[in-house]
PDB file of N, CA and C in Angstrom:
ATOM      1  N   UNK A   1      30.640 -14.879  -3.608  1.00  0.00           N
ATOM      2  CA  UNK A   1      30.198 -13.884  -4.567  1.00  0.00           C
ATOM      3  C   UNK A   1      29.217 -14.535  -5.549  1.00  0.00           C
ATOM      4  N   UNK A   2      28.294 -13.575  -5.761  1.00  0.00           N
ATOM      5  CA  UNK A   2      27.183 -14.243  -6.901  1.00  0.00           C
ATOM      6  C   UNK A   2      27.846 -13.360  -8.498  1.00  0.00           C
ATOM      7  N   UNK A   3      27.441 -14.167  -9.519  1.00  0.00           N
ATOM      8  CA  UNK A   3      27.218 -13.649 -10.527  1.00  0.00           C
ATOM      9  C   UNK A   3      25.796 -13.259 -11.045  1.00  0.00           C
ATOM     10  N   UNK A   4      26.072 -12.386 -11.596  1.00  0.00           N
ATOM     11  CA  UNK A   4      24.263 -12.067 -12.129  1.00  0.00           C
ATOM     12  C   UNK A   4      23.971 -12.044 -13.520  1.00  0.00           C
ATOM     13  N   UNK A   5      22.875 -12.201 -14.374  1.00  0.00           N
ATOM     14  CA  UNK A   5      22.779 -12.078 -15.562  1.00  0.00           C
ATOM     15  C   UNK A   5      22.939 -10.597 -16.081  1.00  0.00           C
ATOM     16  N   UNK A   6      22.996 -10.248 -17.234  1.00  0.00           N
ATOM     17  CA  UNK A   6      22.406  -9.171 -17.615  1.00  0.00           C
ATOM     18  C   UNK A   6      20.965  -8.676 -17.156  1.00  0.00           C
ATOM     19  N   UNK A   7      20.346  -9.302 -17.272  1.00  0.00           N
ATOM     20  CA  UNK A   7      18.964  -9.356 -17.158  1.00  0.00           C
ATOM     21  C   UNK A   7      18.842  -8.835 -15.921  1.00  0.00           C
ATOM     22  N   UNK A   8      19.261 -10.261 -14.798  1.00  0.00           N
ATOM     23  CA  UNK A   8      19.185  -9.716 -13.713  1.00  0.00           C
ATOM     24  C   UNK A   8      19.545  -8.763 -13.041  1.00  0.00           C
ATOM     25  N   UNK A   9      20.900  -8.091 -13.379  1.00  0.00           N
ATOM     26  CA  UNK A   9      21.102  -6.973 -13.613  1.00  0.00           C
ATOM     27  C   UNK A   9      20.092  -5.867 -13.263  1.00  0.00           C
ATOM     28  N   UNK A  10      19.851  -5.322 -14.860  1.00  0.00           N
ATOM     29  CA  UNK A  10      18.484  -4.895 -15.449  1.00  0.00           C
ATOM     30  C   UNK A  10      17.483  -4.902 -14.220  1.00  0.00           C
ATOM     31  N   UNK A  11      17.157  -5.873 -13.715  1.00  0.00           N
ATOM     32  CA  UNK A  11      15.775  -5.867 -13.085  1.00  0.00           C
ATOM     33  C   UNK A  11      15.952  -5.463 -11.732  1.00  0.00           C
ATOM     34  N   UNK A  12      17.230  -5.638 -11.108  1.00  0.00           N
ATOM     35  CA  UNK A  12      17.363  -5.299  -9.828  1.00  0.00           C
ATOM     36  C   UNK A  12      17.504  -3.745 -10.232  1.00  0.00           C
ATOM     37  N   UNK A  13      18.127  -3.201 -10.696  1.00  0.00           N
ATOM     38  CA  UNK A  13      18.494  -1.877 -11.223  1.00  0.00           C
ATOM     39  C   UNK A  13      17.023  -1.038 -11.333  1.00  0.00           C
ATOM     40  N   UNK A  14      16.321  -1.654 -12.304  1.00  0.00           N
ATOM     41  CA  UNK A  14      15.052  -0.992 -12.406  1.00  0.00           C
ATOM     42  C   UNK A  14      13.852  -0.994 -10.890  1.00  0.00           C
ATOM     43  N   UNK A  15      13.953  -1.833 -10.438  1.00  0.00           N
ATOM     44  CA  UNK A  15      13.568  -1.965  -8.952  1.00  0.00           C
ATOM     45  C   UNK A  15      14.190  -0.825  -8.098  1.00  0.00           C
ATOM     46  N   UNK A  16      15.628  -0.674  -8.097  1.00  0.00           N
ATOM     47  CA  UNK A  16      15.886   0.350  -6.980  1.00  0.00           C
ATOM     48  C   UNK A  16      15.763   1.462  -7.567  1.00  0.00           C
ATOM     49  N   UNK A  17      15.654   1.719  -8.865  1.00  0.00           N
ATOM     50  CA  UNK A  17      15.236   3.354  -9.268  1.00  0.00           C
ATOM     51  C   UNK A  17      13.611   3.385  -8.857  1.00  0.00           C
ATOM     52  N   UNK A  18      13.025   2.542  -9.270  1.00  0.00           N
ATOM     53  CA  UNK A  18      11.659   2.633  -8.877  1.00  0.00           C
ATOM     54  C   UNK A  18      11.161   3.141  -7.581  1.00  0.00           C
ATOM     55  N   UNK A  19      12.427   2.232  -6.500  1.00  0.00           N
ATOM     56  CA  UNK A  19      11.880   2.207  -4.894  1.00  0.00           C
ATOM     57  C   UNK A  19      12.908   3.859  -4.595  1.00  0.00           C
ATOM     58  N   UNK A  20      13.483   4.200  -5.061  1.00  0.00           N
ATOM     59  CA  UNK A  20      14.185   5.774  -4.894  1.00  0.00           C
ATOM     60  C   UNK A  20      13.410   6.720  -5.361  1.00  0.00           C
ATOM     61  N   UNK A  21      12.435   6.307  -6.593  1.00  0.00           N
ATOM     62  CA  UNK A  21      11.215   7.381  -7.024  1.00  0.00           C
ATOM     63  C   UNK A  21      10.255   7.880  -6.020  1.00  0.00           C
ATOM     64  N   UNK A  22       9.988   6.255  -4.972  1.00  0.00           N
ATOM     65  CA  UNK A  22       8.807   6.919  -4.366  1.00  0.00           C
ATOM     66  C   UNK A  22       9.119   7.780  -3.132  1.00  0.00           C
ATOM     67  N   UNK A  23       7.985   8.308  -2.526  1.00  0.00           N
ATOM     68  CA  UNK A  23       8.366   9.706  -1.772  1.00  0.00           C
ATOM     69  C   UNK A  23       7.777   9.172  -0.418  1.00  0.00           C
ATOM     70  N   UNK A  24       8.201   9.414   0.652  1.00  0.00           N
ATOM     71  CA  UNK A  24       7.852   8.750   1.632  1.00  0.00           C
ATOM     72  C   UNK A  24       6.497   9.530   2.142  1.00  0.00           C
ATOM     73  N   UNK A  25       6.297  11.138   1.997  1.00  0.00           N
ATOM     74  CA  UNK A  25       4.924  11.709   2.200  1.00  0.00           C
ATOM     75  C   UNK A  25       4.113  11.124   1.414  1.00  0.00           C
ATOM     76  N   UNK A  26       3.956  10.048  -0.079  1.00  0.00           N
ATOM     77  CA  UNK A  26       3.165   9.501  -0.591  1.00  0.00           C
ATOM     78  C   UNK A  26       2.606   8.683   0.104  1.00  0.00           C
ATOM     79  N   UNK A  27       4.022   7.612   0.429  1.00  0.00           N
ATOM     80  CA  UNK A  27       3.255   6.245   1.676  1.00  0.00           C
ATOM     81  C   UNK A  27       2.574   6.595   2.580  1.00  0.00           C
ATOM     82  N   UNK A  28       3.196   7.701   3.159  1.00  0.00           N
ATOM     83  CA  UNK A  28       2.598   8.344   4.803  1.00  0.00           C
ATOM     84  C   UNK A  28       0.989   8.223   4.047  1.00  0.00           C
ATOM     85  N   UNK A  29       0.606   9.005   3.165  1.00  0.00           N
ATOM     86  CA  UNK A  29      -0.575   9.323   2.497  1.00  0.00           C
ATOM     87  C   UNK A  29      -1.346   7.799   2.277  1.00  0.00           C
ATOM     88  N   UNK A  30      -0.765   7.179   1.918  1.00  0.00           N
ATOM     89  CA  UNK A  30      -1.376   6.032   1.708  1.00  0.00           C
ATOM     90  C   UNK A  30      -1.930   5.062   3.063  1.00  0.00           C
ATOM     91  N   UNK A  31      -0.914   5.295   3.857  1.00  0.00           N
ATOM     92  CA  UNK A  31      -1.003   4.288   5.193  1.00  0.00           C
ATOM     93  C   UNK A  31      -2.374   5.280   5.508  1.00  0.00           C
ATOM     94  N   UNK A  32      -2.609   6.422   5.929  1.00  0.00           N
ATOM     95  CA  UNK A  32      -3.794   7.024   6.636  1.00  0.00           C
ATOM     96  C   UNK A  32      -5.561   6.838   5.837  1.00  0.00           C
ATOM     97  N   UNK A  33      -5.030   6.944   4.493  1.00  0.00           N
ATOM     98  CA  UNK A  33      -6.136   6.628   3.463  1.00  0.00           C
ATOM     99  C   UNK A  33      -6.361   5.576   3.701  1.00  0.00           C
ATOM    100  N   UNK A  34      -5.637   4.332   4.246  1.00  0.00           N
ATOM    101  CA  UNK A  34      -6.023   2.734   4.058  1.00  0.00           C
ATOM    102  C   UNK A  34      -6.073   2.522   5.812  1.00  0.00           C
ATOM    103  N   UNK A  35      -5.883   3.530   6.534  1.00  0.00           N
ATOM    104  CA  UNK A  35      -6.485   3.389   7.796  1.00  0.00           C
ATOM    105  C   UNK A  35      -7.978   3.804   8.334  1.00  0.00           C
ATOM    106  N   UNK A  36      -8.045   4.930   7.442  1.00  0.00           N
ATOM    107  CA  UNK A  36      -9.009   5.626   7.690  1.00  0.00           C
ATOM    108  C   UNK A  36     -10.508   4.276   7.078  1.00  0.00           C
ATOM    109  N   UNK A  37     -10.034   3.916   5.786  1.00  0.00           N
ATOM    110  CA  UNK A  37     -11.183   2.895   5.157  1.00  0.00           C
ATOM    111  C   UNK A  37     -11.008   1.358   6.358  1.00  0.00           C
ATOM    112  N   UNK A  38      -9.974   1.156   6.684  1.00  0.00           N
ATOM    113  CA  UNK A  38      -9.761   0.235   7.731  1.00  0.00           C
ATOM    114  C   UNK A  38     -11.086   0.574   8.771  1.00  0.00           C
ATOM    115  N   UNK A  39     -10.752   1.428   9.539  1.00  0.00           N
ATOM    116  CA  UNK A  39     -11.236   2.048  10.932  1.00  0.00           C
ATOM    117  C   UNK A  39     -13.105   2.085  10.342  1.00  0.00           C
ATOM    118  N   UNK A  40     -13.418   2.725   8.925  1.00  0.00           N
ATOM    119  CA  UNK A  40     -14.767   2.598   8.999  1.00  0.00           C
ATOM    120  C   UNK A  40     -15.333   1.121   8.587  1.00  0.00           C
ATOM    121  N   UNK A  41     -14.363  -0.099   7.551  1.00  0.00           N
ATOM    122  CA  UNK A  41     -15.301  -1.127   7.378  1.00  0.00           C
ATOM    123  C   UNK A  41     -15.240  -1.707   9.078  1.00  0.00           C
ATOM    124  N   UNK A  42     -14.521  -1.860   9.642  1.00  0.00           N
ATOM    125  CA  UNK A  42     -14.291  -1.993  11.313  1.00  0.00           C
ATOM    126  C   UNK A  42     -15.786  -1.544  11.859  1.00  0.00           C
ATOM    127  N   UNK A  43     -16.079  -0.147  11.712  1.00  0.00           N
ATOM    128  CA  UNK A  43     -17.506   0.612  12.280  1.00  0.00           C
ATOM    129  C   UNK A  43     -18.596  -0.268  11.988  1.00  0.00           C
ATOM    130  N   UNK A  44     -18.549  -0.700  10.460  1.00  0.00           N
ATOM    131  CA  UNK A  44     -19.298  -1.202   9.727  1.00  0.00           C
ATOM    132  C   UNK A  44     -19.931  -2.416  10.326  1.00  0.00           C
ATOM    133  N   UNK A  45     -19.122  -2.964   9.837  1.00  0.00           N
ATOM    134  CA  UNK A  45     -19.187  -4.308  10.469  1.00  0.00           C
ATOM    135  C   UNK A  45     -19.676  -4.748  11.616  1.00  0.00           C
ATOM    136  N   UNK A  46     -19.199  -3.740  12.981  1.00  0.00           N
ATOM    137  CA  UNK A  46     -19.809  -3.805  14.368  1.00  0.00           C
ATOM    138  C   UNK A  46     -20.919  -3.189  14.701  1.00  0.00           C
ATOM    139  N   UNK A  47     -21.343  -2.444  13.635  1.00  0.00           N
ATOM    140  CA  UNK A  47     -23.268  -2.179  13.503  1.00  0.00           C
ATOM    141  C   UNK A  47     -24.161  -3.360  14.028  1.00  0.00           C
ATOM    142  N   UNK A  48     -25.266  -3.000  14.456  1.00  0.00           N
ATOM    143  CA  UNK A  48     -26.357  -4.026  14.011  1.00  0.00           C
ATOM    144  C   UNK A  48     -26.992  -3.947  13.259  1.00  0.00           C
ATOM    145  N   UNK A  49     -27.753  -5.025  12.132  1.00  0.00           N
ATOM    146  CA  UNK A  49     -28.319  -4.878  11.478  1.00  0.00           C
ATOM    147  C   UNK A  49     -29.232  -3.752  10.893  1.00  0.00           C
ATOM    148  N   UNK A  50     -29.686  -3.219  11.859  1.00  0.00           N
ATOM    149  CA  UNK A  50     -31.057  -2.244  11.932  1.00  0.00           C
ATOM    150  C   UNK A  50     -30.704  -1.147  11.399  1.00  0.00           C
ATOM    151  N   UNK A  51     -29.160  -0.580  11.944  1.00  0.00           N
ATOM    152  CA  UNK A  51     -28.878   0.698  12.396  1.00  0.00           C
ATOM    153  C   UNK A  51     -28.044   0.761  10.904  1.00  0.00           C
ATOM    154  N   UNK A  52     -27.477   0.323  10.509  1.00  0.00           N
ATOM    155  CA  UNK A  52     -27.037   0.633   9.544  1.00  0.00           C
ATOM    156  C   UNK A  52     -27.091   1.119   8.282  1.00  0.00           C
ATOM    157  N   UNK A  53     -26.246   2.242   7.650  1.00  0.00           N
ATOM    158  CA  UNK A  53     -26.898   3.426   6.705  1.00  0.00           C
ATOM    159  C   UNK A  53     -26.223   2.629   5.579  1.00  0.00           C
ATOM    160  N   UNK A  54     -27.354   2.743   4.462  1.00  0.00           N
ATOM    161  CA  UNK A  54     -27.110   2.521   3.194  1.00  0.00           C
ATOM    162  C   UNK A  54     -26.534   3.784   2.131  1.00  0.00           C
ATOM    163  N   UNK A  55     -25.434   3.127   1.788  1.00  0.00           N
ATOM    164  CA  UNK A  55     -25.399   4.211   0.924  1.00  0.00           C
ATOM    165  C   UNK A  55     -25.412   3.972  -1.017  1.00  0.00           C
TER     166      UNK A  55
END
């Protein structure tokens, strides 16, 4: 068995209310937003020089 501080306590406590706040349709939201920018610097990148649009 561990003992814990107060503190530590406290901080683990505030951590799992935090991780129970978030909503899993948020992450879902997040993973596709950070796929979608994934998938185009990917495009990007495999351009050639020439062809590529400035924005």
């Amino acid at each position: 068995m561990i003992t814990l501080s107060d503190d530590e306590v406290a901080l683990i406590r505030s951590l799992l209310t935090s991780i129970r706040a978030i909503k899993v349709r948020d992450i879902d939201k997040a993973l596709v937003i950070l796929s979608k920018a994934e998938r185009l610097a990917n495009a990007r990148s495999t351009q050639p020089e020439d062809q590529r649009c400035s924005y």
